[in-house]
Protein backbone atom coordinates (compact mmCIF):
# COMPACT_ATOMS: atom_id res chain seq x y z
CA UNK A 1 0.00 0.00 0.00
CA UNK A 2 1.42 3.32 -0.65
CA UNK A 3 0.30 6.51 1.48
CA UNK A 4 -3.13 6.78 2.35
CA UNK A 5 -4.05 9.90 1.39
CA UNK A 6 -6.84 9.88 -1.00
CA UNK A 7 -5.34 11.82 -3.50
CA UNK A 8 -6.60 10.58 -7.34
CA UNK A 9 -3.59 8.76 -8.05
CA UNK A 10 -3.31 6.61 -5.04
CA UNK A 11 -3.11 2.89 -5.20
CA UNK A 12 -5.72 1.31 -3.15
CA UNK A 13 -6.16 -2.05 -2.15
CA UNK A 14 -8.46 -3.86 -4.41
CA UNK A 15 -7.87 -1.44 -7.52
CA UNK A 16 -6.38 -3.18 -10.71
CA UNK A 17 -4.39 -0.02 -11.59
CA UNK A 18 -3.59 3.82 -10.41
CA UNK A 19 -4.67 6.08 -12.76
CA UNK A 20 -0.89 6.34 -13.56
CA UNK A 21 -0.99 2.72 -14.52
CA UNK A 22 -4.18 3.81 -17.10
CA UNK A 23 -1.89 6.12 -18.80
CA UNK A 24 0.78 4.04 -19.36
CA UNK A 25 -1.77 1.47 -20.79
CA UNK A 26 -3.01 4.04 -23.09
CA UNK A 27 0.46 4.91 -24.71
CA UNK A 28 1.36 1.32 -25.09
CA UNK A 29 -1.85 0.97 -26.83
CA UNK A 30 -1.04 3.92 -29.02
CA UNK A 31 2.04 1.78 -30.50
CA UNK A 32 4.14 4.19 -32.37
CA UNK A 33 2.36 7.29 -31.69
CA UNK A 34 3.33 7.18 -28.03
CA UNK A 35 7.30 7.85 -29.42
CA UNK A 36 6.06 10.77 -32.04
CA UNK A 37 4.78 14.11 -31.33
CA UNK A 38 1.19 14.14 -32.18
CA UNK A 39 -0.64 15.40 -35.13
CA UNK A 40 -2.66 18.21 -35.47
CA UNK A 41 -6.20 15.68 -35.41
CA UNK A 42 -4.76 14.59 -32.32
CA UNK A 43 -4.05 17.91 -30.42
CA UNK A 44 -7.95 18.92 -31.44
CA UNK A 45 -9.23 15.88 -29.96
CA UNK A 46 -9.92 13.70 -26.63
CA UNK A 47 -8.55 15.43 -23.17
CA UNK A 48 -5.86 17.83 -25.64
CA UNK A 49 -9.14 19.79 -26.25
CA UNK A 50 -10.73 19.77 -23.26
CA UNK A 51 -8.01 21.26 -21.27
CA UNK A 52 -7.52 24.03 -24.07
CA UNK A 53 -11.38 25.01 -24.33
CA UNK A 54 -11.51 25.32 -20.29
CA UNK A 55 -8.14 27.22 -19.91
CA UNK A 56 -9.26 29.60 -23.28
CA UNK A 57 -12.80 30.35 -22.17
CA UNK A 58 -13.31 32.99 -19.88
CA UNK A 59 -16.47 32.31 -18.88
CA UNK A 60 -15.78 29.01 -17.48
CA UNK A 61 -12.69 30.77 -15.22
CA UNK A 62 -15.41 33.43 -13.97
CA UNK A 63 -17.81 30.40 -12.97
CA UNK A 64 -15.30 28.67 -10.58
CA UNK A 65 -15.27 31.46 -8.54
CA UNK A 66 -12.42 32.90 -6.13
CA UNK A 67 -9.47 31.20 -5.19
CA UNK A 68 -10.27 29.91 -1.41
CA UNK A 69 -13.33 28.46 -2.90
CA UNK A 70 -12.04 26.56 -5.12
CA UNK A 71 -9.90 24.86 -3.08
CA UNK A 72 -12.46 24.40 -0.70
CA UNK A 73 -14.33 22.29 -3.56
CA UNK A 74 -11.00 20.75 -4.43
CA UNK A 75 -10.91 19.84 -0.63
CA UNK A 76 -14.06 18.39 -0.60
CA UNK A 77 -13.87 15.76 -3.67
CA UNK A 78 -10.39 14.90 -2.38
CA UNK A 79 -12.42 14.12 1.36
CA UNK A 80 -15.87 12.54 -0.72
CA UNK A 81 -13.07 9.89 -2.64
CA UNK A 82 -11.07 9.08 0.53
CA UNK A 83 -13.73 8.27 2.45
CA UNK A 84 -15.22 6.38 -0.70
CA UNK A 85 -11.68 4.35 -0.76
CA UNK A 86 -12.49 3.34 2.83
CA UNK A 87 -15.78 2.32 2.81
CA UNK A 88 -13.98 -0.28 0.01
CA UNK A 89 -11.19 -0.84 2.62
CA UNK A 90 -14.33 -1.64 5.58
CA UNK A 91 -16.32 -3.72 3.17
CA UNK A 92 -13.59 -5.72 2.17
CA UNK A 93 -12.59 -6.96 5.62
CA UNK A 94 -15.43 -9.56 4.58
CA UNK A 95 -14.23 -10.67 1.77
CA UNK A 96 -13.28 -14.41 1.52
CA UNK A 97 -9.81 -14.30 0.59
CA UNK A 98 -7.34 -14.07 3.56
CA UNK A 99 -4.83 -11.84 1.28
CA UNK A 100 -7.29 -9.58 0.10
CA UNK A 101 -7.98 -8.86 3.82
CA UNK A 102 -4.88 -8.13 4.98
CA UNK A 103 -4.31 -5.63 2.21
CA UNK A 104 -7.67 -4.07 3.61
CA UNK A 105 -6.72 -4.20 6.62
CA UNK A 106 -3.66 -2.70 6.32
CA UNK A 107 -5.44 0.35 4.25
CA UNK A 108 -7.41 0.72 7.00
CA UNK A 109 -5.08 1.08 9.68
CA UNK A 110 -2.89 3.31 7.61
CA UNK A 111 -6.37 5.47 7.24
CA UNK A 112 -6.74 5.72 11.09
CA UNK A 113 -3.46 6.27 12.08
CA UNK A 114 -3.13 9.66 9.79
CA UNK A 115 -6.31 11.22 9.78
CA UNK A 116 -8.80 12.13 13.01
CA UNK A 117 -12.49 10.26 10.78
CA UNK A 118 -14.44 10.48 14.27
CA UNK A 119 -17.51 12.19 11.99
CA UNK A 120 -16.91 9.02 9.69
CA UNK A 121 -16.82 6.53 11.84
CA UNK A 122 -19.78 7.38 14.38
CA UNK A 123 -21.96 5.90 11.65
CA UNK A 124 -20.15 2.99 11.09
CA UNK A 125 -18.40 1.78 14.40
CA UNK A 126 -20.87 -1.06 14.59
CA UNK A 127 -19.89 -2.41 11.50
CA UNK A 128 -15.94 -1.93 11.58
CA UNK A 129 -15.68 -3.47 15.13
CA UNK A 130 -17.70 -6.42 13.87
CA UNK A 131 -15.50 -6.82 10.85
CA UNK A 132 -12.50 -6.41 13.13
CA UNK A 133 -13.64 -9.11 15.78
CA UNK A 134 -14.15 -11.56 12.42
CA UNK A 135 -10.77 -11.25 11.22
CA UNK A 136 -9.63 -11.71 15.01
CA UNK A 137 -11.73 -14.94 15.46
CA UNK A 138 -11.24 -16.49 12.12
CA UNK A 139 -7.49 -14.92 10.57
CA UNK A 140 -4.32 -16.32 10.63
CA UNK A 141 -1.73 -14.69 12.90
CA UNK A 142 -0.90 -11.84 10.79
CA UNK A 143 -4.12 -10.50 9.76
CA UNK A 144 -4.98 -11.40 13.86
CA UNK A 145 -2.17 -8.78 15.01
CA UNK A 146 -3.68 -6.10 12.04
CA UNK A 147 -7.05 -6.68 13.18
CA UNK A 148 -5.89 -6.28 16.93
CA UNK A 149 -3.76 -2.88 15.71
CA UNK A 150 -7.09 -1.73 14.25
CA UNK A 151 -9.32 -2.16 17.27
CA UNK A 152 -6.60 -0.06 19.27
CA UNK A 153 -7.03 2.72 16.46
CA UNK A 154 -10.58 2.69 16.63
CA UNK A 155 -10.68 2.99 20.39
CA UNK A 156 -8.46 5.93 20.03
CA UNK A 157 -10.80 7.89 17.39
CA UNK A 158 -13.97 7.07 18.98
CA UNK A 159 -12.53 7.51 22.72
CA UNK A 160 -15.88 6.80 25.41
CA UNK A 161 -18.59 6.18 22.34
CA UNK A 162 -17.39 2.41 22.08
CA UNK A 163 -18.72 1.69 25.69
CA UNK A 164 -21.55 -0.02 24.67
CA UNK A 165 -19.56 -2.50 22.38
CA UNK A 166 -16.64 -2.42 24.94
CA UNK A 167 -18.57 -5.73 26.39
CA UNK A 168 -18.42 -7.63 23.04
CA UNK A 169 -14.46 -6.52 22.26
CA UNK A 170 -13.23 -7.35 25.52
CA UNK A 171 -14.51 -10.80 25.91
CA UNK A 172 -12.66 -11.61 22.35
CA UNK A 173 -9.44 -9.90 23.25
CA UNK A 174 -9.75 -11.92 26.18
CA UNK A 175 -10.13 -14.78 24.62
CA UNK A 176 -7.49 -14.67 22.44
CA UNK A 177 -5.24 -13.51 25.07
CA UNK A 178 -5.66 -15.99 27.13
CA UNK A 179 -5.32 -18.60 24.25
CA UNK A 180 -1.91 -20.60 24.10
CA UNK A 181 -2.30 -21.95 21.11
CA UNK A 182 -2.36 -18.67 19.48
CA UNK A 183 0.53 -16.84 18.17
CA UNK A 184 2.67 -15.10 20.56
CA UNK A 185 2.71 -12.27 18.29
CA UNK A 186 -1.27 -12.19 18.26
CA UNK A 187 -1.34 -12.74 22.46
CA UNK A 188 0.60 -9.77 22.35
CA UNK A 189 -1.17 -7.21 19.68
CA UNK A 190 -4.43 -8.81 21.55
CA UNK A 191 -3.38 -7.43 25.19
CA UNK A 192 -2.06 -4.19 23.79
CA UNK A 193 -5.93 -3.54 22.25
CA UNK A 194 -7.28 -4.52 25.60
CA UNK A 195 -5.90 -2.61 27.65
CA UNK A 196 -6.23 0.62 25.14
CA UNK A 197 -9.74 -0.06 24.92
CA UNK A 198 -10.42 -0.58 28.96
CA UNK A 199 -8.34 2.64 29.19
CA UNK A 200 -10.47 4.75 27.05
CA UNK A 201 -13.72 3.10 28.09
CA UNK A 202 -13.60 3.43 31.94
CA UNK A 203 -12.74 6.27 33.93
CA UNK A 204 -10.76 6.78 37.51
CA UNK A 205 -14.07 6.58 39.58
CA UNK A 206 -14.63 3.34 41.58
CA UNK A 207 -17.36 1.86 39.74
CA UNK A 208 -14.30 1.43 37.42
CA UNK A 209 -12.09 0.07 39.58
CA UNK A 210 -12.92 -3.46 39.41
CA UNK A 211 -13.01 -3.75 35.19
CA UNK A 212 -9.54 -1.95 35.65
CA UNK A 213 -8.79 -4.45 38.24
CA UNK A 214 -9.76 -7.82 36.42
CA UNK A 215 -8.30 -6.58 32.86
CA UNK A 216 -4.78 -5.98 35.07
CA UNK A 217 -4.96 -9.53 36.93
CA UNK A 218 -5.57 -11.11 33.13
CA UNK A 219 -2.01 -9.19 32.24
CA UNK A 220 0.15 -9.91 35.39
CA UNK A 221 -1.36 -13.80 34.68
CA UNK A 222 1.01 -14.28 31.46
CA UNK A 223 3.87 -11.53 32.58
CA UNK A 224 4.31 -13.42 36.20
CA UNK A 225 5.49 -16.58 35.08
CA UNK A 226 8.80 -14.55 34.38
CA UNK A 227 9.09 -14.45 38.54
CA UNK A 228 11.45 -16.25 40.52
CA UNK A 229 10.42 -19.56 41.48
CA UNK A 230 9.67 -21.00 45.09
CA UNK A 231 13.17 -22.46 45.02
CA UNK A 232 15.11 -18.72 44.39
CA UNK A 233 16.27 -19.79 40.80
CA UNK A 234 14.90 -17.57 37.79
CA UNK A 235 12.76 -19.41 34.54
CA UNK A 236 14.63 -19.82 31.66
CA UNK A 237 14.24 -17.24 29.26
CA UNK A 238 12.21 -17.45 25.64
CA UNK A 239 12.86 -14.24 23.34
CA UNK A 240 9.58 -15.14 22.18
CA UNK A 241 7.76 -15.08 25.16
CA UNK A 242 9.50 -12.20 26.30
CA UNK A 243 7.78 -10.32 23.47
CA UNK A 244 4.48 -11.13 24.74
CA UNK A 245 5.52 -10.33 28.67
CA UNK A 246 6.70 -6.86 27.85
CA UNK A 247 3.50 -6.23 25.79
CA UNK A 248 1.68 -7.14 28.83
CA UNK A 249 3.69 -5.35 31.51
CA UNK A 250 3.09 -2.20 29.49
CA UNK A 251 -0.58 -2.59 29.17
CA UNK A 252 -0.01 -3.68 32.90
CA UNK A 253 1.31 0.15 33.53
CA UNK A 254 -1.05 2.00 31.49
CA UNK A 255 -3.92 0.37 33.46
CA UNK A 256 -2.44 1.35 36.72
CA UNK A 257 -2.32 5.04 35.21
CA UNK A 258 -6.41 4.78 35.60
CA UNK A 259 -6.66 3.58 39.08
CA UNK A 260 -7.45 5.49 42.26
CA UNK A 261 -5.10 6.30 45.00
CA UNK A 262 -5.66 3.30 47.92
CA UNK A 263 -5.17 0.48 44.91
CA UNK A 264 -1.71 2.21 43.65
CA UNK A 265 -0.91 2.31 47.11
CA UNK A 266 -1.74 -1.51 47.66
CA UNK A 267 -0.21 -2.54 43.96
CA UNK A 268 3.54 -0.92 45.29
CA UNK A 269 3.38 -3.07 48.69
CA UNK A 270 2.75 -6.41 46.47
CA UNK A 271 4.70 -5.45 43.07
CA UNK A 272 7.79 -3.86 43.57
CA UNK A 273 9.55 -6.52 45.21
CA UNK A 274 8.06 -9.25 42.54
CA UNK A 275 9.07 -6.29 39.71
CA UNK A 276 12.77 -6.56 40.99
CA UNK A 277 12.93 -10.27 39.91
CA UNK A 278 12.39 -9.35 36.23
CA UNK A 279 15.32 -7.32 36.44
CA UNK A 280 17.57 -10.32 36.88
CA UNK A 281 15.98 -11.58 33.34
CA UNK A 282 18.31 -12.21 30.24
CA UNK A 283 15.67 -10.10 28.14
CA UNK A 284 16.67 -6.25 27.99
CA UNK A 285 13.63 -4.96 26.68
CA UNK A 286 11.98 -6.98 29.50
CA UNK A 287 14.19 -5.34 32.36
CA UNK A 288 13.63 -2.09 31.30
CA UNK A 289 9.76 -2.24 31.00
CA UNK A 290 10.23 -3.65 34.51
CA UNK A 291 12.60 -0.81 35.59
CA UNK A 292 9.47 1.74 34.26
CA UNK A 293 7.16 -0.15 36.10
CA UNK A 294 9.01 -0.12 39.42
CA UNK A 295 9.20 4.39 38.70
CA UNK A 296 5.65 4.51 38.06
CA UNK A 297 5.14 3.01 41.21
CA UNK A 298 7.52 5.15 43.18
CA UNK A 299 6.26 8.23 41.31
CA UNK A 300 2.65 7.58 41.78
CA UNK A 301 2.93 6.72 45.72
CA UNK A 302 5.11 9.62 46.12
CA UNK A 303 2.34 11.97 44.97
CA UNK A 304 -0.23 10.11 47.39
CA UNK A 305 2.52 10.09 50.18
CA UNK A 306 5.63 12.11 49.67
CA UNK A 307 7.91 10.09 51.92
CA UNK A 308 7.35 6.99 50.33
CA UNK A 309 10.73 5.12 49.89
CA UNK A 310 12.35 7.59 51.82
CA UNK A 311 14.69 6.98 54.62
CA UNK A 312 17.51 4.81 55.65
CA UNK A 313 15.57 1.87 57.27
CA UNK A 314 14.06 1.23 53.89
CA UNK A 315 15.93 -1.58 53.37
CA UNK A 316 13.85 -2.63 50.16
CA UNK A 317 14.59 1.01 48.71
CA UNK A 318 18.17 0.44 49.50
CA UNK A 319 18.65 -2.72 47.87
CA UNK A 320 16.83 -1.60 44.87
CA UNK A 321 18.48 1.41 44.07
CA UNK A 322 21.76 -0.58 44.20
CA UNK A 323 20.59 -3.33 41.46
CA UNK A 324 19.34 -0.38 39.21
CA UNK A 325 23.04 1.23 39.38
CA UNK A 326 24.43 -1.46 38.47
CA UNK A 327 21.95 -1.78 35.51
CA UNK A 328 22.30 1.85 34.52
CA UNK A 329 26.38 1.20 33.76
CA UNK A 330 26.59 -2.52 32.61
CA UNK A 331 28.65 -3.15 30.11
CA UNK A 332 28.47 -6.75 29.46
CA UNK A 333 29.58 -7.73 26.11
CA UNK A 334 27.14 -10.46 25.11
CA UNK A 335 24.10 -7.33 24.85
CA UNK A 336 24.10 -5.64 21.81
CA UNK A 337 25.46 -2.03 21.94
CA UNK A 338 21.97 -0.22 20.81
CA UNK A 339 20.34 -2.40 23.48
CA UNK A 340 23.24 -1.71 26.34
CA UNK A 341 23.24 2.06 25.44
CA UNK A 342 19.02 2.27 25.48
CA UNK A 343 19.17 0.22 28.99
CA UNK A 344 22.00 2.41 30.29
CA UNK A 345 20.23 5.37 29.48
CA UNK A 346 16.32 4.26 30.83
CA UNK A 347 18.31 3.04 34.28
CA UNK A 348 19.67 6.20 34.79
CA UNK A 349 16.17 8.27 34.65
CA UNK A 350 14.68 5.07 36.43
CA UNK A 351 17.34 5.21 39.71
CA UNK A 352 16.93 9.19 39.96
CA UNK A 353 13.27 8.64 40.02
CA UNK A 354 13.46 6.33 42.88
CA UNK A 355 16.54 7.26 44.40
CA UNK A 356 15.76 11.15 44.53
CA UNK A 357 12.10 11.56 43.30
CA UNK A 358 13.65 13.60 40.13
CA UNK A 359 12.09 12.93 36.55
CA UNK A 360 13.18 14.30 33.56
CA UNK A 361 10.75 16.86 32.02
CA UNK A 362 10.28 15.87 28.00
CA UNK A 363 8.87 18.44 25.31
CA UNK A 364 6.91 16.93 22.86
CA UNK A 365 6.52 19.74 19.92
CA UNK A 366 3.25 19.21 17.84
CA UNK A 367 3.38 22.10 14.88
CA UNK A 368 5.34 25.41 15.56
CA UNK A 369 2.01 26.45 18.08
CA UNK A 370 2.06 24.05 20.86
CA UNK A 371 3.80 21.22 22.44
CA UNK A 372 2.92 18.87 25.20
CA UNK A 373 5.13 18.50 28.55
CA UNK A 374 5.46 14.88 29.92
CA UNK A 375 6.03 15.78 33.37
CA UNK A 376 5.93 12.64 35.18
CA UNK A 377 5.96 8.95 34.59
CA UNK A 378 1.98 8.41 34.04
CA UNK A 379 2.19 10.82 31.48
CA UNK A 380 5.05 9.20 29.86
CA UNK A 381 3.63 5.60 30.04
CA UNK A 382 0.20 6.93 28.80
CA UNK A 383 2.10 9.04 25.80
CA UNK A 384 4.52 5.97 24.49
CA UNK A 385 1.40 4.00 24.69
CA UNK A 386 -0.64 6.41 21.79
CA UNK A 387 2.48 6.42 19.83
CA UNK A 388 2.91 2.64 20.12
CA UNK A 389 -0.34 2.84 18.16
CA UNK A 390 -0.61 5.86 16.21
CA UNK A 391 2.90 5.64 15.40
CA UNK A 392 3.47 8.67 12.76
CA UNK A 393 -0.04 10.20 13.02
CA UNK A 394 0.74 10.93 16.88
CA UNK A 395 1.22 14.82 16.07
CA UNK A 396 -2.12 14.88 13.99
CA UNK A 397 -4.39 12.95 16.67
CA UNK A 398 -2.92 15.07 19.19
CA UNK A 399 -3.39 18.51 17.27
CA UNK A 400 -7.15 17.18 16.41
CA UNK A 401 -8.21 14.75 17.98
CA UNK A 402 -10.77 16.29 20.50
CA UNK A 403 -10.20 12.83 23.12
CA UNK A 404 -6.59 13.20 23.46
CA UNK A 405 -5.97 16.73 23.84
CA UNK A 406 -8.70 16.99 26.70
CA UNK A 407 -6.84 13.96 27.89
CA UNK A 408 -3.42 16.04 27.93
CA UNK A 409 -5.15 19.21 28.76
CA UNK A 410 -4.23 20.57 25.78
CA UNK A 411 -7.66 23.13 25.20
CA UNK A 412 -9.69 22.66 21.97
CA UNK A 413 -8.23 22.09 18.47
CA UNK A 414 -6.51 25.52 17.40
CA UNK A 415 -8.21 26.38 14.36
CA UNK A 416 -7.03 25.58 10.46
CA UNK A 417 -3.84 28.39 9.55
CA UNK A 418 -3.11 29.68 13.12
CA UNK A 419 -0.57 31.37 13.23
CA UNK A 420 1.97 32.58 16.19
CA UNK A 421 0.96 36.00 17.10
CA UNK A 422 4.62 36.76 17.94
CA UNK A 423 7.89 35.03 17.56
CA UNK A 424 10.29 35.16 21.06
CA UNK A 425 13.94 35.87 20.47
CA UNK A 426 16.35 33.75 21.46
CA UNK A 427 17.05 35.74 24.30
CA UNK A 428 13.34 36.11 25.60
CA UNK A 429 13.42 32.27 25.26
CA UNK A 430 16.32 31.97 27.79
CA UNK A 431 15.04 33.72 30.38
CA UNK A 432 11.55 32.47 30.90
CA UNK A 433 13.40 28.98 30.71
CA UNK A 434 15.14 30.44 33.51
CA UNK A 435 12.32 31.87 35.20
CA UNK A 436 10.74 28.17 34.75
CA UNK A 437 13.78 26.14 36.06
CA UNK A 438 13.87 28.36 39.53
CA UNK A 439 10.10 28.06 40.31
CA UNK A 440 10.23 24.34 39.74
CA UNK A 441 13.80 23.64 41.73
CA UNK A 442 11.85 26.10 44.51
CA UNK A 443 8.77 23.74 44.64
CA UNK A 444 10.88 20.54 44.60
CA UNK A 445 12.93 21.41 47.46
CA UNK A 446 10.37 22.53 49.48
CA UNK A 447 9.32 18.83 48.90
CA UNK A 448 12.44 17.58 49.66
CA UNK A 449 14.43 19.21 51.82
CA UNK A 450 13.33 17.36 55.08
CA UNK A 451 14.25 13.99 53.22
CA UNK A 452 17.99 15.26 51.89
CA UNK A 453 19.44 14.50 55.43
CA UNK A 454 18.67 11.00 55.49
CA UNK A 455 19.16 9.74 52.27
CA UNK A 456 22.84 8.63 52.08
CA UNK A 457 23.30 6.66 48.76
């Protein structure tokens, strides 16, 4: 599939040929007249013609009207054949070929991914998640994890209008989850969907908390077989399990992003210590989703209590900290350089987080009007999750998509051509970073500062 745009020339799943592959038909047809210039009966005939009677004739330029609209009706048969192209794309998720499918379903998720069709798909949602649940039911394993991918998207356009057919996903993604003689690869699309979809759907009020609750027992089920066992010894490690474990400790941590204060609270007393055995794992990608897991924790129950993991009798605190140092400068040879550089680099945020309470402020910049600030580590586990998902079209959900950026707290979409109403120089810049840095080292310390004397690392 090329990019799903719905411009006239793009190739769409199910069409024989682009409109670029017509013309190229057309001149081979021609034979030799394709390699001649053409004759003067040719130039007064067919589209030659056309083009010069609508370019010469001034009354057909006055009818069009001014420049804006134009474009706007430009805009709007560009919109009217996209949205044709993916009502083919939805219809075809039924067809009977398991190829054909996949190339549907691949348009489709290429569709929702770059472009906010919440208008679009009100009508249809009951249809697409039906489709979607077929092809996760009845595919093979790839068009499973597409399907899965899909479900995710849709959850993310439609945001809390897919309550009422929450019920009817969720008991399939459960399913399948929960399914070992599916693919690991589907498992793993299959608890990524869930968990995006229980997110979206439920809120942080207790009538909640149980759905939240059951969906994040389902996850720990697969991810705690990585434990240690009874005797002290570690499992053996699988890298193909440990693709489905990390899937589900993530969706694990977005979960816990939902819940209310007295379950974080009882989740650190019971997890942490069993979150320090998959640190000892062979898997790097699993340690470090482990390591995020065990700063979440810290960095939610500090909010709710702000000496949490604080003080010198803390032996558990202790202990940690010292594993993740020792994580955050390995330099074992048998890990791949990328791999030992990422987990070098995650360990270090990870041990100031619980060592000092300190996490790294990130700017994400959407357009040259706004950017989004992932202050702390629920933010960050909740942001990596969209883009997990949306991938490229992160910057356009965010900057449209009405869910997300009252999620963020990011105000209303800005309107179409915004502009800056000033630029700051560089210098302006500067000192209201300044100004910035102060207030927030001000309000940390005051946070801190009866903590400093007893922390001796």
């Amino acid at each position: 599939m090329g990019d799903f745009t719905g411009s006239p020339n793009t190739s769409w799943p199910g069409d024989g040929q682009g409109t670029g592959d017509k013309d190229c038909a057309q001149k081979k047809g021609a034979g030799a007249a394709g390699s001649r210039p053409p004759t003067d009966d040719e130039n007064s005939t067919g589209d030659n013609w056309s083009t010069a009677s609508v370019l010469s004739d001034n009354s057909s330029i006055c009818d069009l009207g001014s420049g804006p609209e134009v474009e706007e009706v430009e805009d709007n048969s560009e919109q009217e054949s996209f949205e044709d192209r993916l009502c083919e794309c939805i219809e075809g998720l039924l067809s009977k070929s398991g190829p054909q499918r996949k190339k549907f379903l691949d348009g489709l998720k290429q569709a929702l991914c770059k472009k906010y069709l919440v208008d679009f798909l009100e009508k249809r949602k009951e249809t697409v998640a039906d489709s979607l649940l077929k092809c996760v039911k009845k595919g093979k394993t790839e068009e499973q994890s597409l399907a899965a991918q899909c479900i995710s998207l849709l959850a993310l356009q439609l945001g809390p209008d897919l309550v009422h057919l929450y019920t009817e996903i969720q008991a399939v993604l459960s399913t399948m989850l929960a399914d070992n003689t599916a693919s690991v690869q589907t498992r793993a699309e299959c608890a990524s969907a869930l968990a995006m979809c229980c997110f979206l759907t439920s809120s942080p009020k207790r009538d909640d908390v149980e759905e939240l609750c059951s969906k994040m027992g389902m996850m720990e089920d697969v991810f705690k077989k990585a434990y240690r066992k009874a005797d002290g010894s570690l499992p053996q490690g699988n890298p193909q399990m440990s693709v489905l474990n990390v899937s589900c400790l993530d969706a694990w941590c977005l979960l816990l992003t939902r819940t209310p204060d007295f379950f974080i609270q009882r989740t650190a007393q019971t997890h942490i210590s069993l979150l320090g055995d998959l640190l000892r794992g062979s898997d790097t990608d699993l340690r470090v989703a482990a390591g995020e897991a065990i700063a979440l924790l810290y960095d939610m129950n500090r909010y709710i209590d702000e000496d949490f993991g604080f003080g010198e009798e803390d032996a558990e605190t202790n202990a940690l900290c010292d594993q993740l140092k020792e994580l955050s400068t390995e330099s074992t040879k048998h890990i791949a350089r990328n791999a030992l550089r990422r987990q070098r680099s995650r360990f270090r945020d990870i041990l100031q987080t619980v060592k000092t309470w300190v996490v790294d402020e990130e700017v994400v910049k959407m357009g040259r009007l706004e950017s989004l600030m992932l202050e702390d580590w629920a933010t960050k586990i909740q942001y990596n999750a969209f883009c997990n998902v949306l991938h490229s079209g992160v910057n356009i959900h965010l900057q449209e998509n009405v869910m997300l950026r009252e999620f963020f707290g990011l105000g209303a979409p800005l309107p179409v051509g915004a502009k800056p109403q000033h630029k700051m120089t560089k210098v302006q810049r500067k000192y209201y970073n300044s100004l910035a840095d102060k207030a927030r080292t001000v309000s940390r310390g005051k946070n801190r500062d009866k903590r400093s004397a007893v922390i001796g690392f």
